[in-house]
Structure formats: C-alpha cells, structure tokens
PDB file of N, CA and C in Angstrom:
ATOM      1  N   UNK A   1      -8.875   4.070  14.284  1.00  0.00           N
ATOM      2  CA  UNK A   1      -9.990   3.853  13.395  1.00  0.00           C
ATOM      3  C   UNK A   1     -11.138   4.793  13.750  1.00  0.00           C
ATOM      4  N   UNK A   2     -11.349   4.868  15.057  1.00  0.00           N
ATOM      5  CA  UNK A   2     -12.084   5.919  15.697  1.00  0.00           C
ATOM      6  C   UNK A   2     -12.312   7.143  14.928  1.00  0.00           C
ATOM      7  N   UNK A   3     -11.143   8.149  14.732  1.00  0.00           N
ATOM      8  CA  UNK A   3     -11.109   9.231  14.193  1.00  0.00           C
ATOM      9  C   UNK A   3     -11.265   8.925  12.671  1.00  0.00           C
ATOM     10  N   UNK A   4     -10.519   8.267  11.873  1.00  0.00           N
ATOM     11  CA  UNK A   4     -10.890   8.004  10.852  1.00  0.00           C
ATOM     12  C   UNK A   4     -12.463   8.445  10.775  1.00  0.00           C
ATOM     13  N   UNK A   5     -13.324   7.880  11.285  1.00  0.00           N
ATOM     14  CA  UNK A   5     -14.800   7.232  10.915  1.00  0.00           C
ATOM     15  C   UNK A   5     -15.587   8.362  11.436  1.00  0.00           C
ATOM     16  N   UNK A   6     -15.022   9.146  12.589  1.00  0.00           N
ATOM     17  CA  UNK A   6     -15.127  10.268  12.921  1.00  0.00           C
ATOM     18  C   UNK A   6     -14.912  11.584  12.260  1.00  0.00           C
ATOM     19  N   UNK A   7     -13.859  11.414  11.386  1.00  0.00           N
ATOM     20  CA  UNK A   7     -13.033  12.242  10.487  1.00  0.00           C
ATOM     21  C   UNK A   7     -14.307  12.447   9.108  1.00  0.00           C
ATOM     22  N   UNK A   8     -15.047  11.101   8.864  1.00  0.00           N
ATOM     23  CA  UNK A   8     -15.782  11.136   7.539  1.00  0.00           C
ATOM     24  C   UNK A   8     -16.923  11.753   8.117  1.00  0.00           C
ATOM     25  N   UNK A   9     -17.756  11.427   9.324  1.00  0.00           N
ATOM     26  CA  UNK A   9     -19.147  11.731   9.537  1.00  0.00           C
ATOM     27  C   UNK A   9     -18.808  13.125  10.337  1.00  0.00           C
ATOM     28  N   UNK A  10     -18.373  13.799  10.562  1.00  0.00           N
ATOM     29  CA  UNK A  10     -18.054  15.169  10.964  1.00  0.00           C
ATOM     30  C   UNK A  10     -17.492  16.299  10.156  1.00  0.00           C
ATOM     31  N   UNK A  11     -17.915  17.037  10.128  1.00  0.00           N
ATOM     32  CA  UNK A  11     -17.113  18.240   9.312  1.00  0.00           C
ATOM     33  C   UNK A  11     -16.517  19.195   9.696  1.00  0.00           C
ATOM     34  N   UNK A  12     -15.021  19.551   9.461  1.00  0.00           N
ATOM     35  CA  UNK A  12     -13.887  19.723   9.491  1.00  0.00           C
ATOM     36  C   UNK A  12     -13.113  19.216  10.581  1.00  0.00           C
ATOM     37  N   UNK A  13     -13.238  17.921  10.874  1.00  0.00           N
ATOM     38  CA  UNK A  13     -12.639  17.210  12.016  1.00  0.00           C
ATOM     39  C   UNK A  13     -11.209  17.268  11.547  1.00  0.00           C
ATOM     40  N   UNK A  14     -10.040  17.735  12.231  1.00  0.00           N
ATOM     41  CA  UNK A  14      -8.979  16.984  11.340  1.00  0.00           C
ATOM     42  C   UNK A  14      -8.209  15.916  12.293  1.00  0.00           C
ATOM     43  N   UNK A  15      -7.447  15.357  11.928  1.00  0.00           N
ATOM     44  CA  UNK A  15      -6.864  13.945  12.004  1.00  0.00           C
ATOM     45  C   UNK A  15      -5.647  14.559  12.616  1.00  0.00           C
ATOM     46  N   UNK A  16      -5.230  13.686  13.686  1.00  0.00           N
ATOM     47  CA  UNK A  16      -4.023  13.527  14.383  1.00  0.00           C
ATOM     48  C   UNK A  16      -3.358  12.544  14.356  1.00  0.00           C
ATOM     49  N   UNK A  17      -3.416  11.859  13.699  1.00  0.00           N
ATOM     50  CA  UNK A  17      -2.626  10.650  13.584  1.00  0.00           C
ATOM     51  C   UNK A  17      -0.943  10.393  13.284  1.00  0.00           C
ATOM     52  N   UNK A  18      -0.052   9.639  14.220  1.00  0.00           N
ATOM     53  CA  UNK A  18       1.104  10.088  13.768  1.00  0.00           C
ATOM     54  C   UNK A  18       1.514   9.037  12.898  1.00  0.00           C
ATOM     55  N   UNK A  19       1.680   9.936  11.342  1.00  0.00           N
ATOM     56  CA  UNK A  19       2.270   9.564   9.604  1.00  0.00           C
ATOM     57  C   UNK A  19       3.458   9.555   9.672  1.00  0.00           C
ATOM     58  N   UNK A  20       4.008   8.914   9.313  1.00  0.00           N
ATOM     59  CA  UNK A  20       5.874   9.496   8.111  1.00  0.00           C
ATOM     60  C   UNK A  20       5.149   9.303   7.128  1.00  0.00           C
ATOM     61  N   UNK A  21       4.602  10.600   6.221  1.00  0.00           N
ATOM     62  CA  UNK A  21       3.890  10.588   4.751  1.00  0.00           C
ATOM     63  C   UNK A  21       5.381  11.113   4.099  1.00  0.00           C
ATOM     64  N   UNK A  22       5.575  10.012   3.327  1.00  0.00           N
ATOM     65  CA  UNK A  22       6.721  10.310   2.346  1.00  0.00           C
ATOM     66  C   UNK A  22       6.644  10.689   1.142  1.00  0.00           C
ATOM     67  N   UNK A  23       7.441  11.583   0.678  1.00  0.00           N
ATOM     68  CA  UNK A  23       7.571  12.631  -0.173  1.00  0.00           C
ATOM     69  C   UNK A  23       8.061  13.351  -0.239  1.00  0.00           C
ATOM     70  N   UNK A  24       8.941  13.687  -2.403  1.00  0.00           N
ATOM     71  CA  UNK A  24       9.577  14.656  -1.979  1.00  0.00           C
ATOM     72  C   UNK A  24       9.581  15.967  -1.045  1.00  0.00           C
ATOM     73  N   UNK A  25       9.893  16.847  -1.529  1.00  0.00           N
ATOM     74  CA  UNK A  25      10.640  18.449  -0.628  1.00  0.00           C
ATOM     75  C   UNK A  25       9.107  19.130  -1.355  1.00  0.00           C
ATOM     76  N   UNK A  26       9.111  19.031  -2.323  1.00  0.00           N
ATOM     77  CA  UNK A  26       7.866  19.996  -3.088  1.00  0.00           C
ATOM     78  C   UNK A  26       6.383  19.244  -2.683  1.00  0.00           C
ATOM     79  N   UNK A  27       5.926  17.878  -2.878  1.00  0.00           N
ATOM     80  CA  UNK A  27       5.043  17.181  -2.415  1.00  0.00           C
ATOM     81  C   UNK A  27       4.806  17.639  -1.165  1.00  0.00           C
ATOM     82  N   UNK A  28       5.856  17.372  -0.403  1.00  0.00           N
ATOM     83  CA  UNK A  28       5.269  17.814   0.979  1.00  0.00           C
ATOM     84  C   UNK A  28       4.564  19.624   0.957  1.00  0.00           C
ATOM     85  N   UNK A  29       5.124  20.451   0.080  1.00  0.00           N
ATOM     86  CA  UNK A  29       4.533  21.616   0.421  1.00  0.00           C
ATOM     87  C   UNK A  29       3.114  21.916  -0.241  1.00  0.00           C
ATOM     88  N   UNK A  30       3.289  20.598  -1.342  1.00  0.00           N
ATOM     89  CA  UNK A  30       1.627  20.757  -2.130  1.00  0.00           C
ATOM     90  C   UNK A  30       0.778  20.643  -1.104  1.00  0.00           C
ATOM     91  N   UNK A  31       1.058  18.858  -0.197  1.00  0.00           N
ATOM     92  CA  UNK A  31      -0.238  18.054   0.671  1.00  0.00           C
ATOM     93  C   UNK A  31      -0.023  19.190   1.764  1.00  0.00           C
ATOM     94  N   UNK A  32       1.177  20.072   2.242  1.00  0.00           N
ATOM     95  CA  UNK A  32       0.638  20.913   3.341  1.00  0.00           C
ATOM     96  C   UNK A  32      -0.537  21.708   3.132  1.00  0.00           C
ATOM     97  N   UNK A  33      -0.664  22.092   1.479  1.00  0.00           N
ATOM     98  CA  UNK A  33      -1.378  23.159   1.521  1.00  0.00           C
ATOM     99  C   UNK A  33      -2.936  22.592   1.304  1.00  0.00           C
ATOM    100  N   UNK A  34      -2.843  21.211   0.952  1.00  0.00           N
ATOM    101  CA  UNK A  34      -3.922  21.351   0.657  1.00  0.00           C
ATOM    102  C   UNK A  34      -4.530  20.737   2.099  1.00  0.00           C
ATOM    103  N   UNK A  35      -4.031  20.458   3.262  1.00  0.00           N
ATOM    104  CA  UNK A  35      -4.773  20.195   4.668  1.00  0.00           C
ATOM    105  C   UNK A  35      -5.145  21.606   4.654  1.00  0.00           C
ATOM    106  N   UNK A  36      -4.822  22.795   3.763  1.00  0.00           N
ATOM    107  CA  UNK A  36      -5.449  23.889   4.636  1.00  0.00           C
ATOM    108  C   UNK A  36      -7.056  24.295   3.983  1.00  0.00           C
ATOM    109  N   UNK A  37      -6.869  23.805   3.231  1.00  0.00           N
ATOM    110  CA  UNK A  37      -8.249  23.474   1.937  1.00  0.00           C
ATOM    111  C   UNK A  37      -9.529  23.657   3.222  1.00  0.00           C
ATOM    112  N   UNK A  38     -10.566  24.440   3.746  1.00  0.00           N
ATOM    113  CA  UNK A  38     -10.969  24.047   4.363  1.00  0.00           C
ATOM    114  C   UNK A  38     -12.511  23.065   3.739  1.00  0.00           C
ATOM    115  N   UNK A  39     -12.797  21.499   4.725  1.00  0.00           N
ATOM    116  CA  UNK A  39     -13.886  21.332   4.557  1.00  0.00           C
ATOM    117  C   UNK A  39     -15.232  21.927   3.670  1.00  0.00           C
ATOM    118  N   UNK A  40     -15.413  21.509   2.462  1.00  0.00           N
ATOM    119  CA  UNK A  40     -17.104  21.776   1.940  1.00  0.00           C
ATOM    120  C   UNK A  40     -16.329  22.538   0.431  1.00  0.00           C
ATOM    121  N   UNK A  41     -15.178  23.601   0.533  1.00  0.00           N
ATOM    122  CA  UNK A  41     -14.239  24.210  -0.517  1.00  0.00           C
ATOM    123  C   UNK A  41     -13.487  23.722  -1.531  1.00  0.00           C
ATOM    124  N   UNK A  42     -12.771  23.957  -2.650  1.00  0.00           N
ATOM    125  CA  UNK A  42     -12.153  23.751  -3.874  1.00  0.00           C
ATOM    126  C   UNK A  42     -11.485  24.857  -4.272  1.00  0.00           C
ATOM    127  N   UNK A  43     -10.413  24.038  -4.840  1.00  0.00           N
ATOM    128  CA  UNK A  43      -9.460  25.359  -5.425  1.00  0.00           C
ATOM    129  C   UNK A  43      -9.239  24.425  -6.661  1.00  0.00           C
ATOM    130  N   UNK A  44      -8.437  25.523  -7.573  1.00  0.00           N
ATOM    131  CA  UNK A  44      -8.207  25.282  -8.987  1.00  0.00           C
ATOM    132  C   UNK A  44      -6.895  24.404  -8.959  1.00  0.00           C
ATOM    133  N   UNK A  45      -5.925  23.625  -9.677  1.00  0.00           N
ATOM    134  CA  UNK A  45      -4.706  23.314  -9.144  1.00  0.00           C
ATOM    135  C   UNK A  45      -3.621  24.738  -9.708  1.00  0.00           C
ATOM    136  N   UNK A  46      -4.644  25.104 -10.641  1.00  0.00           N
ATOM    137  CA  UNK A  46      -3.434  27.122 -10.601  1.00  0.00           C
ATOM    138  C   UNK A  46      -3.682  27.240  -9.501  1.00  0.00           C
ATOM    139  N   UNK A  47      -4.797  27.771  -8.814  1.00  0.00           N
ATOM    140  CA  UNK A  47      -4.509  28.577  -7.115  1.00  0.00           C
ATOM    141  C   UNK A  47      -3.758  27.813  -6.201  1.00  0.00           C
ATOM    142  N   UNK A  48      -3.958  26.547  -6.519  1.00  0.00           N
ATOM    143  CA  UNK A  48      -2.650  25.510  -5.510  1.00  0.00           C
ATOM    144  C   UNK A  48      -1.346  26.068  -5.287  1.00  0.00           C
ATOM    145  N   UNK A  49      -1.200  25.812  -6.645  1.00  0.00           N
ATOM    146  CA  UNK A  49       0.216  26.184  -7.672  1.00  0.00           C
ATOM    147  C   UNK A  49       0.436  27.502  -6.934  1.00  0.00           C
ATOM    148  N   UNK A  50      -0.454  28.756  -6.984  1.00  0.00           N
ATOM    149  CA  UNK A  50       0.071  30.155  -6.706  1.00  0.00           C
ATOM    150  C   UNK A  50       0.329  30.053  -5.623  1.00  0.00           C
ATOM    151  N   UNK A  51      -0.407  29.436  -4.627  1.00  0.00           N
ATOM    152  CA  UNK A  51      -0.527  29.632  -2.967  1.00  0.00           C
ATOM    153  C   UNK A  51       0.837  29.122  -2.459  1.00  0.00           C
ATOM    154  N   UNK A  52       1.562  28.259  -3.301  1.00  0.00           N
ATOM    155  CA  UNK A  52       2.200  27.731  -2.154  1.00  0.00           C
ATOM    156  C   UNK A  52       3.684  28.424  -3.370  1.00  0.00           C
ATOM    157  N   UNK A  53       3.111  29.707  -3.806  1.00  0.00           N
ATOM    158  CA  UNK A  53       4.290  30.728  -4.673  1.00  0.00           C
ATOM    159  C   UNK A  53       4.937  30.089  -5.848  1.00  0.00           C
ATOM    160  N   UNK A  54       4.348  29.019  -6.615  1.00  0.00           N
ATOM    161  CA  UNK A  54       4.875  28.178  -7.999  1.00  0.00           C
ATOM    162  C   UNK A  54       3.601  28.421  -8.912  1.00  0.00           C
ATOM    163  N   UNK A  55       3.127  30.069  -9.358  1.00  0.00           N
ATOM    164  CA  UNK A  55       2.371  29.460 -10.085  1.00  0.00           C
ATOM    165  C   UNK A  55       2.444  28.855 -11.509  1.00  0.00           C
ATOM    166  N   UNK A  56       3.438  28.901 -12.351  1.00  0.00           N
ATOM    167  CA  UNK A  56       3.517  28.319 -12.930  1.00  0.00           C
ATOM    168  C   UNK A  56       3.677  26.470 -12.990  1.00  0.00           C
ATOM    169  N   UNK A  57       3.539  26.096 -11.841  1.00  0.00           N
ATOM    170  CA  UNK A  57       4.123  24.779 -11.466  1.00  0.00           C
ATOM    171  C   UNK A  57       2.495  23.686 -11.657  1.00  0.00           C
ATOM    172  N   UNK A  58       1.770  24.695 -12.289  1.00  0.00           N
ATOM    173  CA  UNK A  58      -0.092  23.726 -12.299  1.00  0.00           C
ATOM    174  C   UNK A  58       0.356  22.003 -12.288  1.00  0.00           C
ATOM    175  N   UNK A  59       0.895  21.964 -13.420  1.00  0.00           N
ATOM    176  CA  UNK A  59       0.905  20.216 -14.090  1.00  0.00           C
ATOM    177  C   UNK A  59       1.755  19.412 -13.051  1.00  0.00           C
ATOM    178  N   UNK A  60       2.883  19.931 -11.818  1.00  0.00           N
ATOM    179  CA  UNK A  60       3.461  19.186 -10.833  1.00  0.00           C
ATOM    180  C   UNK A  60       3.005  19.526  -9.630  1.00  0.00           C
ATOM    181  N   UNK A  61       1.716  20.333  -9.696  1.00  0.00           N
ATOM    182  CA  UNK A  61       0.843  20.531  -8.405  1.00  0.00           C
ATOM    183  C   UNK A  61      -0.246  19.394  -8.868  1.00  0.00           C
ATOM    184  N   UNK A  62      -0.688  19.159  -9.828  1.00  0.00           N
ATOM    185  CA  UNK A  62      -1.255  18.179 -10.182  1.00  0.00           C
ATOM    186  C   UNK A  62      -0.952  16.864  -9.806  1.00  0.00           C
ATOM    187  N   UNK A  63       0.352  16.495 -10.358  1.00  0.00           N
ATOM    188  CA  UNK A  63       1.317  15.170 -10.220  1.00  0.00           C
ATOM    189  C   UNK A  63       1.577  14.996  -7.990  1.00  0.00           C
ATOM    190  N   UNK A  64       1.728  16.165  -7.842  1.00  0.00           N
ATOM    191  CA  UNK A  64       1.723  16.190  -6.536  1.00  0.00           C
ATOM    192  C   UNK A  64       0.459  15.153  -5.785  1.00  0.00           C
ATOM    193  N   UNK A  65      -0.801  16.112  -6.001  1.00  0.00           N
ATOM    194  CA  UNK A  65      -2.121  15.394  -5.912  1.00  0.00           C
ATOM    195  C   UNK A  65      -1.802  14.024  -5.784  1.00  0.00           C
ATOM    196  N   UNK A  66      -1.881  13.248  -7.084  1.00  0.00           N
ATOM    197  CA  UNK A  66      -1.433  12.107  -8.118  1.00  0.00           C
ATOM    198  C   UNK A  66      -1.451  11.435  -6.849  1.00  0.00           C
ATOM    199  N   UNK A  67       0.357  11.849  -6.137  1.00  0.00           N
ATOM    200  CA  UNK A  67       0.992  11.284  -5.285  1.00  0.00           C
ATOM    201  C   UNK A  67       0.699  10.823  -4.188  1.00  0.00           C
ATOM    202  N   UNK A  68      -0.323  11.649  -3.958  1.00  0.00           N
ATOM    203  CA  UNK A  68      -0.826  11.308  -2.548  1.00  0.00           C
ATOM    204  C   UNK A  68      -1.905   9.990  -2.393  1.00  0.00           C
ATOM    205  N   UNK A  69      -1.395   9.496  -1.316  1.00  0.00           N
ATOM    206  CA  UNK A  69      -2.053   7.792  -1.258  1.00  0.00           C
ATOM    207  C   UNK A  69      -2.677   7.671   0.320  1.00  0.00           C
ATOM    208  N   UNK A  70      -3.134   9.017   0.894  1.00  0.00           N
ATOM    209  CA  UNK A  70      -3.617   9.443   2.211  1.00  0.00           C
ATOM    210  C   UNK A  70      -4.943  10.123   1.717  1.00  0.00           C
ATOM    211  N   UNK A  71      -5.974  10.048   0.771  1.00  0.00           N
ATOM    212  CA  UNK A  71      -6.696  11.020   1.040  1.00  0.00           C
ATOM    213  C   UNK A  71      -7.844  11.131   2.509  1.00  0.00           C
ATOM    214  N   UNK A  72      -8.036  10.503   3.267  1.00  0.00           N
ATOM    215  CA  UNK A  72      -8.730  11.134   4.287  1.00  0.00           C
ATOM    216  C   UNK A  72      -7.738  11.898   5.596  1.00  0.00           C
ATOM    217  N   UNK A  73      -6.263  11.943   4.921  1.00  0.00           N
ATOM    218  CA  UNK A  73      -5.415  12.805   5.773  1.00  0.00           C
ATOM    219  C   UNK A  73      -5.688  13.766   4.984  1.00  0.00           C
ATOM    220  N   UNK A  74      -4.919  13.734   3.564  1.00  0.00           N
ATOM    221  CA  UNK A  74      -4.406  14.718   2.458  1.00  0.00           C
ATOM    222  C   UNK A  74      -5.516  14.935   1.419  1.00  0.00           C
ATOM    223  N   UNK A  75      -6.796  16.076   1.718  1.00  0.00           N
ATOM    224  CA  UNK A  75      -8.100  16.107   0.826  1.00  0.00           C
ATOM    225  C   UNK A  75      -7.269  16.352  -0.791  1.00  0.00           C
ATOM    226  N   UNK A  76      -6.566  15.823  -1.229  1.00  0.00           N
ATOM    227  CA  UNK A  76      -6.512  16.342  -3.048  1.00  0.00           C
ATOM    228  C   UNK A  76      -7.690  16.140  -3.629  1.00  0.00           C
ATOM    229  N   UNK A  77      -8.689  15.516  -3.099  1.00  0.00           N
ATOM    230  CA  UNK A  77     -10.230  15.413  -3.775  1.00  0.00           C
ATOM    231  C   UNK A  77     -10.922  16.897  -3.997  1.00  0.00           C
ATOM    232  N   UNK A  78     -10.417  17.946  -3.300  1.00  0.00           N
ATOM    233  CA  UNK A  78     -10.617  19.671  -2.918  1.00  0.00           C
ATOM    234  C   UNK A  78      -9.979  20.299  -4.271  1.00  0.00           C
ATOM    235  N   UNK A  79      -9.025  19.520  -5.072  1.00  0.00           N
ATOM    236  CA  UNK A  79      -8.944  20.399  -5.988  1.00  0.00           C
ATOM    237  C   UNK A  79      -9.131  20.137  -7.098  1.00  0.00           C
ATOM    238  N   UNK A  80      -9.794  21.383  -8.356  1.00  0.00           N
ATOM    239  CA  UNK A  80     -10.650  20.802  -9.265  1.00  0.00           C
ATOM    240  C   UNK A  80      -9.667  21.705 -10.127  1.00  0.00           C
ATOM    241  N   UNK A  81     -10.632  21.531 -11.339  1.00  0.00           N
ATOM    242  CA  UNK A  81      -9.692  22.439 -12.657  1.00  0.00           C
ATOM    243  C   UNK A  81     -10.290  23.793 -12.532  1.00  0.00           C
ATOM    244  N   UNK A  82      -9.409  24.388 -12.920  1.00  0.00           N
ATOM    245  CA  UNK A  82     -10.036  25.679 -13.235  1.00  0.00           C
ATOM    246  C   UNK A  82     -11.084  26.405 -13.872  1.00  0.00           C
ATOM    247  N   UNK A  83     -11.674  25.552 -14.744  1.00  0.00           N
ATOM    248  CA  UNK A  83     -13.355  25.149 -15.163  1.00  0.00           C
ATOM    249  C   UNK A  83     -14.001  25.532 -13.813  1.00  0.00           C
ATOM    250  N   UNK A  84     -13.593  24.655 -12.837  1.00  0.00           N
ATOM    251  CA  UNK A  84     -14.778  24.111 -11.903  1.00  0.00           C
ATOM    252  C   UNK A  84     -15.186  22.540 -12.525  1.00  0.00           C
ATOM    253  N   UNK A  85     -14.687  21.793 -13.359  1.00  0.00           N
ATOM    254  CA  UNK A  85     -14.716  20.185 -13.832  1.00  0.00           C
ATOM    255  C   UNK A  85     -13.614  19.453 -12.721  1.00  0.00           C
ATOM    256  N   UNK A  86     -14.312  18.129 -12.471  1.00  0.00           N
ATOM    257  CA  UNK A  86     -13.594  17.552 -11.621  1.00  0.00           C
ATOM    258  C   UNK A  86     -12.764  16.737 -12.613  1.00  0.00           C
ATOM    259  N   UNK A  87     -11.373  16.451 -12.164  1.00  0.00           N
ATOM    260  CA  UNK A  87     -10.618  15.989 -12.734  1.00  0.00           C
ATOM    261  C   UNK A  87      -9.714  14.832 -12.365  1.00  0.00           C
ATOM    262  N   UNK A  88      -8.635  14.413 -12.528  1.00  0.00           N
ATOM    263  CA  UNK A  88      -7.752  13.792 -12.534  1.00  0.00           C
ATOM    264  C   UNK A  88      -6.913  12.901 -10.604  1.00  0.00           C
ATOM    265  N   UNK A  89      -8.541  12.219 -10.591  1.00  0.00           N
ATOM    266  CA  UNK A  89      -8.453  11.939  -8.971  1.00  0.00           C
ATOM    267  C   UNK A  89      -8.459  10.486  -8.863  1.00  0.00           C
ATOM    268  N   UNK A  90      -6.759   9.823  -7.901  1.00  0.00           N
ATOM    269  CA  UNK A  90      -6.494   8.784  -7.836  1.00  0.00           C
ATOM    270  C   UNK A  90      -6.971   7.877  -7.786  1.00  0.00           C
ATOM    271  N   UNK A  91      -8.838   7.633  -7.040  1.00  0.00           N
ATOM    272  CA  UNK A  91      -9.633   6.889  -6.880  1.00  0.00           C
ATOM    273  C   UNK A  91     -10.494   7.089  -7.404  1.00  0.00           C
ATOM    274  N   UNK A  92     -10.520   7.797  -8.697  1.00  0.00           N
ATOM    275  CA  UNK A  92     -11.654   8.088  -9.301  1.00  0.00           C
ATOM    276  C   UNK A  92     -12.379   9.299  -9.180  1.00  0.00           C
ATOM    277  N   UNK A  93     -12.945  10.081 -10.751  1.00  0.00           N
ATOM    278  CA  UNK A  93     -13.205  11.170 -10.269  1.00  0.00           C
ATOM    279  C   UNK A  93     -14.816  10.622 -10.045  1.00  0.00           C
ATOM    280  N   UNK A  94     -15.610   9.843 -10.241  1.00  0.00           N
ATOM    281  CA  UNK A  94     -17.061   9.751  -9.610  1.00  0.00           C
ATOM    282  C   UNK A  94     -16.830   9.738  -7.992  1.00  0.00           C
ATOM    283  N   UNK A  95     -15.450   8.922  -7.264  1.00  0.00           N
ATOM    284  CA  UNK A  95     -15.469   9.115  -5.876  1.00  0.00           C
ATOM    285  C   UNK A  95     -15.405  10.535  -5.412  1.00  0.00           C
ATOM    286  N   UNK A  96     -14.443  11.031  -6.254  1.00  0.00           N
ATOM    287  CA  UNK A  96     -14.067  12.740  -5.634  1.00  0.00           C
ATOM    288  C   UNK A  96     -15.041  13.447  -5.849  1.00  0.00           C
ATOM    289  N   UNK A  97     -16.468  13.185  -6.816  1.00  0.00           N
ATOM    290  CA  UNK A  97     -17.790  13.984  -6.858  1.00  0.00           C
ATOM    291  C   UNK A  97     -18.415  13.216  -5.537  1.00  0.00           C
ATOM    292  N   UNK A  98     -18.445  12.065  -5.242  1.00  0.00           N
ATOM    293  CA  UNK A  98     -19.132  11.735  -3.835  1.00  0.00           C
ATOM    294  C   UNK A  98     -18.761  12.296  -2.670  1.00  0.00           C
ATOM    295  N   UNK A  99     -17.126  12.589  -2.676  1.00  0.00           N
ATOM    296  CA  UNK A  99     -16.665  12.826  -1.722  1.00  0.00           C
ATOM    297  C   UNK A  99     -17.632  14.843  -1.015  1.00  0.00           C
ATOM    298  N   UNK A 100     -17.138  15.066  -2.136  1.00  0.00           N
ATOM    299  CA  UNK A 100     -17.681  16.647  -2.532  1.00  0.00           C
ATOM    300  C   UNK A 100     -18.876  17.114  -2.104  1.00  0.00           C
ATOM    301  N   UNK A 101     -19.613  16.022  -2.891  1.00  0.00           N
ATOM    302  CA  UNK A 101     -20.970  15.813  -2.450  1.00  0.00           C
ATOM    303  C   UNK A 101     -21.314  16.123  -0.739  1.00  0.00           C
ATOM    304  N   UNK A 102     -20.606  15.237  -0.386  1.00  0.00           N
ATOM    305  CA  UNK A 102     -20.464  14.497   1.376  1.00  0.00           C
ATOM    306  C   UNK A 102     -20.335  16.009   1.939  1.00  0.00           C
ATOM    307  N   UNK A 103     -19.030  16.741   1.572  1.00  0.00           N
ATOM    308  CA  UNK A 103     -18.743  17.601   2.242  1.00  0.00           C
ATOM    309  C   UNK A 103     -19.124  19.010   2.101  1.00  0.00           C
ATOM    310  N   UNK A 104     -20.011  18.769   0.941  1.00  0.00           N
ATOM    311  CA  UNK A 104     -21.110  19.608   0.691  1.00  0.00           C
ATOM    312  C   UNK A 104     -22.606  19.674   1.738  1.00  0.00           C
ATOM    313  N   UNK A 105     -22.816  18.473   2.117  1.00  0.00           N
ATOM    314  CA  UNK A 105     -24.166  18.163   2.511  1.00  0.00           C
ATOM    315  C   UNK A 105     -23.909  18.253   3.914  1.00  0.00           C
ATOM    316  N   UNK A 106     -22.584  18.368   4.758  1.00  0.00           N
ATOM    317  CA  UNK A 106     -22.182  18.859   5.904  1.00  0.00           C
ATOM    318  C   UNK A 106     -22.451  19.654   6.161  1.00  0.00           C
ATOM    319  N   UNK A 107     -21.930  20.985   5.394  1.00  0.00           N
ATOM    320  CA  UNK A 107     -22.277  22.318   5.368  1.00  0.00           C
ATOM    321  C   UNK A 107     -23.522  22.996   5.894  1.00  0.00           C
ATOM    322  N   UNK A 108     -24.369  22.332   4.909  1.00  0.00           N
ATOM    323  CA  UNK A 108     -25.726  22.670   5.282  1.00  0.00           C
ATOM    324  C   UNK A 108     -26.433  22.787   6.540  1.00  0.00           C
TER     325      UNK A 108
END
C-alpha cells in the first residue's frame, strides 16, 4: 500500500509490485508500452499503435487500454486522441483529466 500512495504523491515513481496482469499476447505489448509513457506525457492511441509497429491497429490499441483494470500500474489515462481530446477512459474521462492534471502539477 506503501508504494501505491507513494506511487500517486511522487512523480515518476514506478511500482514493483509482483502482478500476473492477464492478458492476451497483444494487450500485454500495448500495457508494456504504455509503462514507458513517461510521467506528466500523452500520446495519441495512433502513436501507441505505431510504437509498438501496428499502426494501423488504433481501435485495438484502444480496446487494449479498455482492458486494463491496473491503472496506477498500467497509466492508459496517458493516452489521448489524436486531437489532443481526452477520450474513452475506463473510470471516466473527468478522472483521466484529474489524473493529468496531477501529473501535470508534478512537473512543475
């Protein structure tokens, strides 16, 4: 719980905690990429998509996101639309603007 709570009031703390985060073969290579997301940043879910060499794959880099039920392991709150509009976030996109917010005001 420590790190957890540590994990929120610090910026770019990352988490060691040992997961079996389950998921397919492709899921797992979305949430790898997006632990690399660093702290305070955003990507489009196209640059997701390209980075991890699927760019055509936007709408199941999306569904990937979706999937994930870890976000203070797995930031999918980091990725927005290609606008720059926040979008389609499991807990809500007003949380994923707080979250943003948060890891915005770290920065500083």
């Amino acid at each position: 719980m420590r790190q957890v709570v540590a994990a929120i009031n610090t910026r770019d703390m990352l988490l060691s905690l040992p997961l079996d985060i389950q998921g397919t073969a492709f899921q797992q290579q979305v949430w790898q990429a997006l632990c690399a997301i660093p702290c305070g940043e955003t990507v489009s879910y196209q640059q997701l998509a390209a980075t991890i060499g699927k760019p055509t794959a936007v709408r199941a880099v999306a569904s990937a996101c979706g999937a994930n039920k870890l976000a203070m392991v797995i930031p999918c709150h980091r990725v927005v639309r290609r606008d720059g509009a926040l979008s389609g976030y499991r807990w809500g996109v007003r949380r994923k603007a707080q979250l943003l917010k948060r890891e915005a005001q770290k920065e500083e």
